[in-house]
C-alpha atoms as a PDB file:
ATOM      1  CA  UNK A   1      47.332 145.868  98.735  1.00  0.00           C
ATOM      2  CA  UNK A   2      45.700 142.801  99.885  1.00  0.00           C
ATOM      3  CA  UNK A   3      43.113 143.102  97.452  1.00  0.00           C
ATOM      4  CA  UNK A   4      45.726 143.456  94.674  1.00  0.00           C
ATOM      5  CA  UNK A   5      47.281 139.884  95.617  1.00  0.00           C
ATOM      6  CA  UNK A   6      45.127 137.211  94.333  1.00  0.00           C
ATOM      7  CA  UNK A   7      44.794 139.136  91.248  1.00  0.00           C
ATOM      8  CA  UNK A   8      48.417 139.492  91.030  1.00  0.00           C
ATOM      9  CA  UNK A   9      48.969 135.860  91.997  1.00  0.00           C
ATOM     10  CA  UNK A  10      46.632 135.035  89.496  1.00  0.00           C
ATOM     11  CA  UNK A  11      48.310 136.865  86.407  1.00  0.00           C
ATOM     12  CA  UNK A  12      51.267 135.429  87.757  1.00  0.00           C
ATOM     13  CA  UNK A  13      49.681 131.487  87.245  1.00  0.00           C
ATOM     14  CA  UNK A  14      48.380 132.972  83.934  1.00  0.00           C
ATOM     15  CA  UNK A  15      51.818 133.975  82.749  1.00  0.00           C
ATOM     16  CA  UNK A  16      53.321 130.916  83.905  1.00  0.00           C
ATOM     17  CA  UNK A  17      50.935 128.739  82.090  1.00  0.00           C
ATOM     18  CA  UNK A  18      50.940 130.760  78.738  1.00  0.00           C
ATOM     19  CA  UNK A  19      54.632 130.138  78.464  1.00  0.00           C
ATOM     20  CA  UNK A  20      54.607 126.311  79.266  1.00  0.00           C
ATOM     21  CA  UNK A  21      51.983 126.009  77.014  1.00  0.00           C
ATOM     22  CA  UNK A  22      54.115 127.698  74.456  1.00  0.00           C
ATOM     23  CA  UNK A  23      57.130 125.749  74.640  1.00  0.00           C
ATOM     24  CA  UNK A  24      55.220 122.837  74.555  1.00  0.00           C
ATOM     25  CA  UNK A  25      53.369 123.886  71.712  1.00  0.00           C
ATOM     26  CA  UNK A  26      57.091 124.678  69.742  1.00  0.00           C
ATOM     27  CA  UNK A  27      58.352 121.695  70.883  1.00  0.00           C
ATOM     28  CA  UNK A  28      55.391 119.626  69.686  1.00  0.00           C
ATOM     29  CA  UNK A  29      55.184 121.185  66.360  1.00  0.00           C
ATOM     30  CA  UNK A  30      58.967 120.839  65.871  1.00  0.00           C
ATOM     31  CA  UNK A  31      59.003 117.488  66.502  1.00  0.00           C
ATOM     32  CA  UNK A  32      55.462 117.012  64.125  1.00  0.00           C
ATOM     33  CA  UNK A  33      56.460 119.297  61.122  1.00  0.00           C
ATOM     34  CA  UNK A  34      60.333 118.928  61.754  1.00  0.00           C
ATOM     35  CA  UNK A  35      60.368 115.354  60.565  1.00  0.00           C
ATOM     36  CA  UNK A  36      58.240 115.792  57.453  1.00  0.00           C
ATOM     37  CA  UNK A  37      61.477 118.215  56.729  1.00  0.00           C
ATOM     38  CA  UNK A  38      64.005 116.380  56.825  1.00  0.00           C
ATOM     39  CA  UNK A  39      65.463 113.450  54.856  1.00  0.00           C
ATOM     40  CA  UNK A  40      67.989 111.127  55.323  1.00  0.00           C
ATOM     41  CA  UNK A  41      70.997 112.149  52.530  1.00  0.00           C
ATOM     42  CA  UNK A  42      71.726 109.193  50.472  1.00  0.00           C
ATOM     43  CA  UNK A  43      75.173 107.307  50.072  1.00  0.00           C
ATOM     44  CA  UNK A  44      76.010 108.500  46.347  1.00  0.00           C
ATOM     45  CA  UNK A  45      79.586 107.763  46.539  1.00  0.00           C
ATOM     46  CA  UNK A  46      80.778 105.521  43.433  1.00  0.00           C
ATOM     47  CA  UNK A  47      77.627 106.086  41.597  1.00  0.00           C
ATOM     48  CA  UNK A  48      77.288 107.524  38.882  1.00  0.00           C
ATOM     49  CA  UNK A  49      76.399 111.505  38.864  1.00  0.00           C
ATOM     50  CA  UNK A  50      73.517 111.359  36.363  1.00  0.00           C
ATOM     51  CA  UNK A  51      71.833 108.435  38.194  1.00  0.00           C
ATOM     52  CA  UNK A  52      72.956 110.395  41.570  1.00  0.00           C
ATOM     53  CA  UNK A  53      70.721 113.397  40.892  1.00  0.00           C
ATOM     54  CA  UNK A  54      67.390 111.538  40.025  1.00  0.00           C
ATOM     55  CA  UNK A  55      68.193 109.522  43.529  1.00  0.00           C
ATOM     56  CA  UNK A  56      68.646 113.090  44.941  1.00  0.00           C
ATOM     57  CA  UNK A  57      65.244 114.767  43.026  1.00  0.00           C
ATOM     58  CA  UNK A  58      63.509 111.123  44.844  1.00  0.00           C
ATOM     59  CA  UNK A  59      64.646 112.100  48.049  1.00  0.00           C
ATOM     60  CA  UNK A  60      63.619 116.367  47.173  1.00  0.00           C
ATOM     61  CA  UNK A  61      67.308 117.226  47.330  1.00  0.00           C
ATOM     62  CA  UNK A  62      70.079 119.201  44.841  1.00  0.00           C
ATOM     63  CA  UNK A  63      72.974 117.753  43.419  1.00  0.00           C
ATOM     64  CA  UNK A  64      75.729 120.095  42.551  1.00  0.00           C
ATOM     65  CA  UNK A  65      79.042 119.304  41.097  1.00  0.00           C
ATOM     66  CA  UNK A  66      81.601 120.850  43.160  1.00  0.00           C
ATOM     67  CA  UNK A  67      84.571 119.685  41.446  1.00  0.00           C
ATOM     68  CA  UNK A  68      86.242 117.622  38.680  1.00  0.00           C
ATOM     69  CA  UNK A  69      89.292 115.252  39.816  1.00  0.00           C
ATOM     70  CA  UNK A  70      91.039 112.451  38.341  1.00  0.00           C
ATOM     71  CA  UNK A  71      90.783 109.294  40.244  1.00  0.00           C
ATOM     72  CA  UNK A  72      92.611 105.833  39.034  1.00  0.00           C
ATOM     73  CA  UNK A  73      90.081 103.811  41.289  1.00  0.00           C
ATOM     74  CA  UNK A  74      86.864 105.298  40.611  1.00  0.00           C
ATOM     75  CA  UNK A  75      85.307 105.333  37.356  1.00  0.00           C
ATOM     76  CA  UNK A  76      84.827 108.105  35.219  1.00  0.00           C
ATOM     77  CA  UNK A  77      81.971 110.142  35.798  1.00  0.00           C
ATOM     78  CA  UNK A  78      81.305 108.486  38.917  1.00  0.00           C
ATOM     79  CA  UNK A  79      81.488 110.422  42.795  1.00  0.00           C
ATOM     80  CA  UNK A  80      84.374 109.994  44.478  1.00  0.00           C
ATOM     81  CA  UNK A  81      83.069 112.182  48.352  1.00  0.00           C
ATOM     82  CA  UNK A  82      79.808 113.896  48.789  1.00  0.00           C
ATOM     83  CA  UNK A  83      78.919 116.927  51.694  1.00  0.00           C
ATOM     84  CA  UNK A  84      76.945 116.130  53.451  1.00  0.00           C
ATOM     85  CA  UNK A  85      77.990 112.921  54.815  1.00  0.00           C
ATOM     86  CA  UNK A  86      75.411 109.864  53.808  1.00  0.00           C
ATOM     87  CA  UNK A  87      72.830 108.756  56.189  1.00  0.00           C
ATOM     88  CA  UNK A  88      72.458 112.168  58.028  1.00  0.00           C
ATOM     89  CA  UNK A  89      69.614 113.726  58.603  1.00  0.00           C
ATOM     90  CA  UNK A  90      69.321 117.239  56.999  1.00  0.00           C
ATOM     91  CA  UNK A  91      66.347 119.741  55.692  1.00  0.00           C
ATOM     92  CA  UNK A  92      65.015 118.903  52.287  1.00  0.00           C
ATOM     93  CA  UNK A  93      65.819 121.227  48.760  1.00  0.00           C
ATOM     94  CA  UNK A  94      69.231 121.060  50.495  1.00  0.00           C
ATOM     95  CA  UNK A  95      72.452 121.121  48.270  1.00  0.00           C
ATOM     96  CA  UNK A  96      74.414 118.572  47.915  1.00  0.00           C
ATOM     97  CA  UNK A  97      78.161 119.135  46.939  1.00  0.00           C
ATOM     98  CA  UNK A  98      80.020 116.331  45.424  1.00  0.00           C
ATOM     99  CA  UNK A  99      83.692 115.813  43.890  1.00  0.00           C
ATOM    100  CA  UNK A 100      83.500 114.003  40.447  1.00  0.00           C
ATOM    101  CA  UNK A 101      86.186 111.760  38.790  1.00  0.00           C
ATOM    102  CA  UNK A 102      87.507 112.356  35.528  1.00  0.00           C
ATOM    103  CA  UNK A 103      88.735 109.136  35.401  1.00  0.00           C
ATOM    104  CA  UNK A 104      92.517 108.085  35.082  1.00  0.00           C
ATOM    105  CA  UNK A 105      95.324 110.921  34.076  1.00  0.00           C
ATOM    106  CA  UNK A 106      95.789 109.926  30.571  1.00  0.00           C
ATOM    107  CA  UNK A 107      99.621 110.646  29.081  1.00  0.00           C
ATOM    108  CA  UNK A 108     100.739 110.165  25.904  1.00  0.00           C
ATOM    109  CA  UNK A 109     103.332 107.030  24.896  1.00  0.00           C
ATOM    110  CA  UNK A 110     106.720 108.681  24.195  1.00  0.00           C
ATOM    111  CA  UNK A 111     108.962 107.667  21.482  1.00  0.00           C
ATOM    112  CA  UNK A 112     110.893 104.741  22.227  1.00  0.00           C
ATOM    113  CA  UNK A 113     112.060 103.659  18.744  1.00  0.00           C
ATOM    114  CA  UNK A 114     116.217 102.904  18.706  1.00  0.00           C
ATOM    115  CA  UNK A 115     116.727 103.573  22.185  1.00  0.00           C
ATOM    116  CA  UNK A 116     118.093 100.957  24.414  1.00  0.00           C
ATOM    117  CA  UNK A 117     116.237  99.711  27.489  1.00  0.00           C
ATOM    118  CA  UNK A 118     117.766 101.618  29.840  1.00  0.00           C
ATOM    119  CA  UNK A 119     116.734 104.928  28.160  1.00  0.00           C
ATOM    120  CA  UNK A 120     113.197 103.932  27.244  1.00  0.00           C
ATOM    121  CA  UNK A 121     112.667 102.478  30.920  1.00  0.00           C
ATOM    122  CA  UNK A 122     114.011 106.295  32.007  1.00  0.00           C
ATOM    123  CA  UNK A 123     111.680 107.841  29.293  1.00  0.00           C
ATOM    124  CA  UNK A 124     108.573 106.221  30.802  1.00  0.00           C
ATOM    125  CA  UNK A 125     109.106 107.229  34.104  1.00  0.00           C
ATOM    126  CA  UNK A 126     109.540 110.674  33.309  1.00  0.00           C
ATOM    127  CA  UNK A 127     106.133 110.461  31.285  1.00  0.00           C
ATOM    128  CA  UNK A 128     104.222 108.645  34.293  1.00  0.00           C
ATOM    129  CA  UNK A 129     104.506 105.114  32.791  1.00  0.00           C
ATOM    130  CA  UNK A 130     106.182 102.445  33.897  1.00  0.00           C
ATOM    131  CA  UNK A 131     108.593  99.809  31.524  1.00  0.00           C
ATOM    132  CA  UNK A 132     106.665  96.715  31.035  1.00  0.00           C
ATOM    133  CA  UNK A 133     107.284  93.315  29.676  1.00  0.00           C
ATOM    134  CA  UNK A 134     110.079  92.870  26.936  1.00  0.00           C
ATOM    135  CA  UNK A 135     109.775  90.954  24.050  1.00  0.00           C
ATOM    136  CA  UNK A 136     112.729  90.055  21.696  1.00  0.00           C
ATOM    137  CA  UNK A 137     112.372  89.623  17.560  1.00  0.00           C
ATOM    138  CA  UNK A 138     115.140  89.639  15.152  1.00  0.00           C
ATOM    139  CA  UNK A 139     115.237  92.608  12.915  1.00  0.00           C
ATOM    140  CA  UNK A 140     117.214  94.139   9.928  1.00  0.00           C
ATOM    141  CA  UNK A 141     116.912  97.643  10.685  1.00  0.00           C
ATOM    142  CA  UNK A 142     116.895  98.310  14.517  1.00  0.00           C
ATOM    143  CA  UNK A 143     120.720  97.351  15.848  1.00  0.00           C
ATOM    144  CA  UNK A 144     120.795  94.553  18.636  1.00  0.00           C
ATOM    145  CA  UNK A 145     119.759  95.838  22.426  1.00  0.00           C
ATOM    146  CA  UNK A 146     117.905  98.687  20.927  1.00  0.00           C
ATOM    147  CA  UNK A 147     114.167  98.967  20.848  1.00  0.00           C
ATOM    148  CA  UNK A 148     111.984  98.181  17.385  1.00  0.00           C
ATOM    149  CA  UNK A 149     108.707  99.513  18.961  1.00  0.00           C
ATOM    150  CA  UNK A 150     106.245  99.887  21.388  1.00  0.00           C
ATOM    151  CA  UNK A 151     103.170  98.190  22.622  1.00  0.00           C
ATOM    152  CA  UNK A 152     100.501 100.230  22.558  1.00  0.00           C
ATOM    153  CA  UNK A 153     102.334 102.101  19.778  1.00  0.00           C
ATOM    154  CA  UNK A 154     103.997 105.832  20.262  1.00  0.00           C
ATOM    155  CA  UNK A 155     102.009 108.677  20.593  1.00  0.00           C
ATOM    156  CA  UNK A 156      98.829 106.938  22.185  1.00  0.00           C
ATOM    157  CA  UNK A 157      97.114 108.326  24.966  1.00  0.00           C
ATOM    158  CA  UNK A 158      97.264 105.556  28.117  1.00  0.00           C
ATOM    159  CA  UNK A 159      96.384 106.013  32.155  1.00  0.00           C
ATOM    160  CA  UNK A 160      99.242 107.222  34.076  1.00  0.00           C
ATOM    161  CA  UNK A 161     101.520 104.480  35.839  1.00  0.00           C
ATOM    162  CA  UNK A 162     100.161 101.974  33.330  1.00  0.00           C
ATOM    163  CA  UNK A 163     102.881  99.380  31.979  1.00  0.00           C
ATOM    164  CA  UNK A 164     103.970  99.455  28.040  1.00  0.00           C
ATOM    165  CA  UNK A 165     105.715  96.408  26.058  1.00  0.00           C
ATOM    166  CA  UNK A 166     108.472  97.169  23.891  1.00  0.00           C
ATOM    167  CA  UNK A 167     109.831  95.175  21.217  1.00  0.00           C
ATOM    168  CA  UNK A 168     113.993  94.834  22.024  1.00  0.00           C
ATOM    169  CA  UNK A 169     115.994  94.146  18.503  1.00  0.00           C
ATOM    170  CA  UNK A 170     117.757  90.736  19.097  1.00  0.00           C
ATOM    171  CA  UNK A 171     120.037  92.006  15.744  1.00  0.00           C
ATOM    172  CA  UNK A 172     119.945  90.654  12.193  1.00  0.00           C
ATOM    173  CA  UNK A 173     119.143  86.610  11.934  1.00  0.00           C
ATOM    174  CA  UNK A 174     121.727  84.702  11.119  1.00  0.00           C
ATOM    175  CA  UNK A 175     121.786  80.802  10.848  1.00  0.00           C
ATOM    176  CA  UNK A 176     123.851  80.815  14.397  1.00  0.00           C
ATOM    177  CA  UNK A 177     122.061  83.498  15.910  1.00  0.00           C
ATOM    178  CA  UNK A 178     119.456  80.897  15.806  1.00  0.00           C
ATOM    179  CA  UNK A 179     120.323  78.147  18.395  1.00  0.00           C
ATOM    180  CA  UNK A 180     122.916  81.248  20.156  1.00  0.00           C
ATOM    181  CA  UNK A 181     119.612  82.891  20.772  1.00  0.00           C
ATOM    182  CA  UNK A 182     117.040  80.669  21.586  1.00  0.00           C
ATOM    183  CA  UNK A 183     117.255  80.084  25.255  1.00  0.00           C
ATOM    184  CA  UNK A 184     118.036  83.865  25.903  1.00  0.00           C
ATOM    185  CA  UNK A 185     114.763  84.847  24.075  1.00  0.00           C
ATOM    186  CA  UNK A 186     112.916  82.097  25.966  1.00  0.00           C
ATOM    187  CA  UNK A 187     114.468  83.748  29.322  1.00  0.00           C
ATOM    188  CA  UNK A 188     113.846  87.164  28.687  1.00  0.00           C
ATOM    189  CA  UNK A 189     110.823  86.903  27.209  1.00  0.00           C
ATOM    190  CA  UNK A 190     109.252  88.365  30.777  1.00  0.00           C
END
Protein backbone atom coordinates (compact mmCIF):
# COMPACT_ATOMS: atom_id res chain seq x y z
CA UNK A 1 0.00 0.00 0.00
CA UNK A 2 2.85 2.24 0.47
CA UNK A 3 3.93 1.80 -2.90
CA UNK A 4 0.43 2.71 -4.17
CA UNK A 5 0.66 6.28 -2.37
CA UNK A 6 2.80 8.53 -4.32
CA UNK A 7 1.17 7.26 -7.33
CA UNK A 8 -2.11 7.89 -5.87
CA UNK A 9 -1.01 11.26 -4.51
CA UNK A 10 0.19 11.97 -7.74
CA UNK A 11 -3.12 11.30 -9.82
CA UNK A 12 -4.60 13.14 -7.16
CA UNK A 13 -2.20 16.56 -8.08
CA UNK A 14 -2.97 15.51 -11.71
CA UNK A 15 -6.70 15.69 -11.23
CA UNK A 16 -6.51 18.72 -9.30
CA UNK A 17 -4.55 20.54 -11.86
CA UNK A 18 -6.61 19.33 -14.96
CA UNK A 19 -9.66 20.92 -13.45
CA UNK A 20 -8.07 24.36 -12.49
CA UNK A 21 -6.70 24.44 -15.67
CA UNK A 22 -10.12 23.92 -17.06
CA UNK A 23 -11.98 26.49 -15.37
CA UNK A 24 -9.46 28.77 -16.13
CA UNK A 25 -9.42 27.90 -19.57
CA UNK A 26 -13.66 28.50 -19.64
CA UNK A 27 -13.29 31.41 -17.84
CA UNK A 28 -10.62 32.85 -20.13
CA UNK A 29 -12.34 32.02 -23.27
CA UNK A 30 -15.64 33.41 -21.93
CA UNK A 31 -14.33 36.45 -21.12
CA UNK A 32 -12.17 36.49 -24.83
CA UNK A 33 -15.02 35.21 -27.18
CA UNK A 34 -17.92 36.42 -24.80
CA UNK A 35 -17.30 40.05 -25.59
CA UNK A 36 -16.94 39.73 -29.36
CA UNK A 37 -20.77 38.42 -28.66
CA UNK A 38 -22.29 40.78 -27.28
CA UNK A 39 -23.41 44.33 -28.14
CA UNK A 40 -24.61 47.07 -26.40
CA UNK A 41 -28.67 47.45 -27.54
CA UNK A 42 -29.20 50.85 -28.82
CA UNK A 43 -31.69 53.60 -27.45
CA UNK A 44 -34.35 53.45 -30.43
CA UNK A 45 -37.07 55.02 -28.56
CA UNK A 46 -38.66 58.09 -30.59
CA UNK A 47 -36.94 57.13 -33.72
CA UNK A 48 -38.26 56.25 -36.37
CA UNK A 49 -38.79 52.26 -37.07
CA UNK A 50 -37.35 52.18 -40.61
CA UNK A 51 -34.21 54.14 -39.57
CA UNK A 52 -34.37 51.87 -36.20
CA UNK A 53 -33.73 48.61 -38.04
CA UNK A 54 -30.67 49.69 -40.22
CA UNK A 55 -29.23 51.08 -36.62
CA UNK A 56 -30.16 47.53 -35.40
CA UNK A 57 -28.62 45.48 -38.79
CA UNK A 58 -25.21 48.10 -37.73
CA UNK A 59 -25.15 46.80 -34.44
CA UNK A 60 -26.01 42.69 -35.98
CA UNK A 61 -29.35 42.79 -34.20
CA UNK A 62 -33.39 42.15 -35.24
CA UNK A 63 -35.97 44.55 -35.06
CA UNK A 64 -39.43 43.22 -34.71
CA UNK A 65 -42.60 45.11 -34.41
CA UNK A 66 -44.40 43.88 -31.50
CA UNK A 67 -47.27 46.09 -31.56
CA UNK A 68 -49.18 49.04 -33.09
CA UNK A 69 -50.53 51.82 -30.51
CA UNK A 70 -51.74 55.21 -30.81
CA UNK A 71 -49.70 57.74 -29.03
CA UNK A 72 -50.65 61.72 -29.02
CA UNK A 73 -46.91 62.52 -28.06
CA UNK A 74 -44.94 60.43 -30.25
CA UNK A 75 -45.00 60.68 -33.85
CA UNK A 76 -46.38 58.38 -36.15
CA UNK A 77 -44.37 55.61 -37.10
CA UNK A 78 -41.96 56.36 -34.54
CA UNK A 79 -41.11 53.77 -31.16
CA UNK A 80 -42.71 54.56 -28.31
CA UNK A 81 -40.68 51.36 -25.64
CA UNK A 82 -38.28 48.82 -26.88
CA UNK A 83 -37.28 45.13 -24.94
CA UNK A 84 -34.61 45.01 -24.25
CA UNK A 85 -33.89 48.03 -22.34
CA UNK A 86 -31.14 50.47 -24.21
CA UNK A 87 -27.59 50.36 -23.23
CA UNK A 88 -27.60 46.67 -22.01
CA UNK A 89 -25.45 44.35 -22.93
CA UNK A 90 -27.00 41.29 -24.72
CA UNK A 91 -25.83 38.44 -27.43
CA UNK A 92 -25.86 39.59 -30.99
CA UNK A 93 -28.77 38.33 -33.90
CA UNK A 94 -30.89 39.00 -30.77
CA UNK A 95 -34.58 40.23 -31.25
CA UNK A 96 -35.57 43.21 -30.48
CA UNK A 97 -39.34 43.84 -29.64
CA UNK A 98 -40.66 47.27 -29.93
CA UNK A 99 -44.25 49.01 -29.54
CA UNK A 100 -44.95 51.39 -32.55
CA UNK A 101 -47.21 54.53 -32.62
CA UNK A 102 -49.89 54.98 -34.93
CA UNK A 103 -49.95 58.36 -34.25
CA UNK A 104 -52.96 60.39 -32.71
CA UNK A 105 -56.67 58.63 -32.49
CA UNK A 106 -58.22 60.42 -35.30
CA UNK A 107 -62.33 61.02 -34.89
CA UNK A 108 -64.46 62.42 -37.15
CA UNK A 109 -66.08 66.25 -36.62
CA UNK A 110 -69.78 65.70 -35.78
CA UNK A 111 -72.49 67.79 -37.07
CA UNK A 112 -72.88 70.90 -35.32
CA UNK A 113 -74.99 72.94 -37.78
CA UNK A 114 -78.29 74.72 -35.84
CA UNK A 115 -77.47 73.49 -32.57
CA UNK A 116 -76.85 75.85 -29.79
CA UNK A 117 -73.59 75.92 -27.85
CA UNK A 118 -74.51 74.02 -25.19
CA UNK A 119 -75.40 70.98 -27.38
CA UNK A 120 -72.47 71.21 -29.76
CA UNK A 121 -70.00 71.69 -26.66
CA UNK A 122 -71.91 68.20 -25.34
CA UNK A 123 -71.57 66.71 -28.92
CA UNK A 124 -67.78 67.13 -28.92
CA UNK A 125 -67.17 65.63 -25.82
CA UNK A 126 -68.98 62.65 -26.56
CA UNK A 127 -66.87 62.40 -29.91
CA UNK A 128 -63.40 63.01 -28.02
CA UNK A 129 -63.14 66.73 -28.97
CA UNK A 130 -63.24 69.45 -27.03
CA UNK A 131 -65.44 73.04 -27.83
CA UNK A 132 -63.01 75.57 -28.95
CA UNK A 133 -63.01 79.22 -29.63
CA UNK A 134 -66.40 80.92 -30.72
CA UNK A 135 -66.73 83.25 -33.28
CA UNK A 136 -69.94 85.34 -33.93
CA UNK A 137 -71.24 86.52 -37.72
CA UNK A 138 -74.60 87.71 -38.57
CA UNK A 139 -76.58 85.39 -40.70
CA UNK A 140 -80.01 85.07 -42.53
CA UNK A 141 -80.56 81.52 -42.24
CA UNK A 142 -79.15 80.10 -38.91
CA UNK A 143 -81.53 81.70 -35.89
CA UNK A 144 -79.52 83.79 -33.20
CA UNK A 145 -77.46 81.52 -30.42
CA UNK A 146 -77.43 78.67 -32.80
CA UNK A 147 -74.38 77.47 -34.62
CA UNK A 148 -73.73 78.37 -38.64
CA UNK A 149 -70.72 75.95 -38.86
CA UNK A 150 -67.73 74.47 -37.88
CA UNK A 151 -64.05 75.03 -38.10
CA UNK A 152 -62.47 72.44 -39.53
CA UNK A 153 -65.80 71.71 -41.27
CA UNK A 154 -68.20 68.51 -40.32
CA UNK A 155 -67.29 65.25 -41.15
CA UNK A 156 -63.37 65.75 -41.10
CA UNK A 157 -61.19 63.43 -39.53
CA UNK A 158 -59.10 65.43 -36.49
CA UNK A 159 -56.80 63.94 -33.36
CA UNK A 160 -58.81 63.13 -30.42
CA UNK A 161 -59.12 65.93 -27.62
CA UNK A 162 -58.22 68.47 -30.29
CA UNK A 163 -60.26 71.90 -30.05
CA UNK A 164 -62.86 72.92 -33.03
CA UNK A 165 -64.20 76.65 -33.76
CA UNK A 166 -67.69 77.09 -34.45
CA UNK A 167 -69.33 79.87 -36.05
CA UNK A 168 -72.41 81.09 -33.38
CA UNK A 169 -75.37 82.97 -35.52
CA UNK A 170 -75.52 86.52 -33.94
CA UNK A 171 -79.27 86.60 -35.94
CA UNK A 172 -80.25 88.59 -39.02
CA UNK A 173 -78.38 92.25 -39.35
CA UNK A 174 -80.30 94.89 -38.74
CA UNK A 175 -79.21 98.64 -38.68
CA UNK A 176 -79.48 98.42 -34.59
CA UNK A 177 -78.19 95.12 -34.27
CA UNK A 178 -75.18 96.93 -35.39
CA UNK A 179 -73.95 99.21 -32.51
CA UNK A 180 -76.40 96.58 -29.97
CA UNK A 181 -73.87 94.06 -31.07
CA UNK A 182 -70.63 95.33 -31.39
CA UNK A 183 -69.08 95.18 -28.01
CA UNK A 184 -70.69 91.67 -27.33
CA UNK A 185 -68.99 90.29 -30.53
CA UNK A 186 -65.75 92.02 -29.53
CA UNK A 187 -66.19 90.17 -25.96
CA UNK A 188 -67.02 86.91 -27.04
CA UNK A 189 -64.99 86.69 -29.73
CA UNK A 190 -62.63 84.17 -27.40
Amino acid sequence: MDKFKPVLIAIGIMIIIFIIGFVGVNIVMKIAVGHRNEVIVPNLIEMNFDVARKKCKEYKLYLQQKELVHNDEIEKGNIISQNPNPEIMTKKYRTVSVIVSAGPEMVRIPYLDNLKVVEAKLKLENAGLILGKKIFRYSDEVYKGKIIYSQPMADELIAKKSKVKVVVSLGKYTSSSSSENKWKNLLDDD
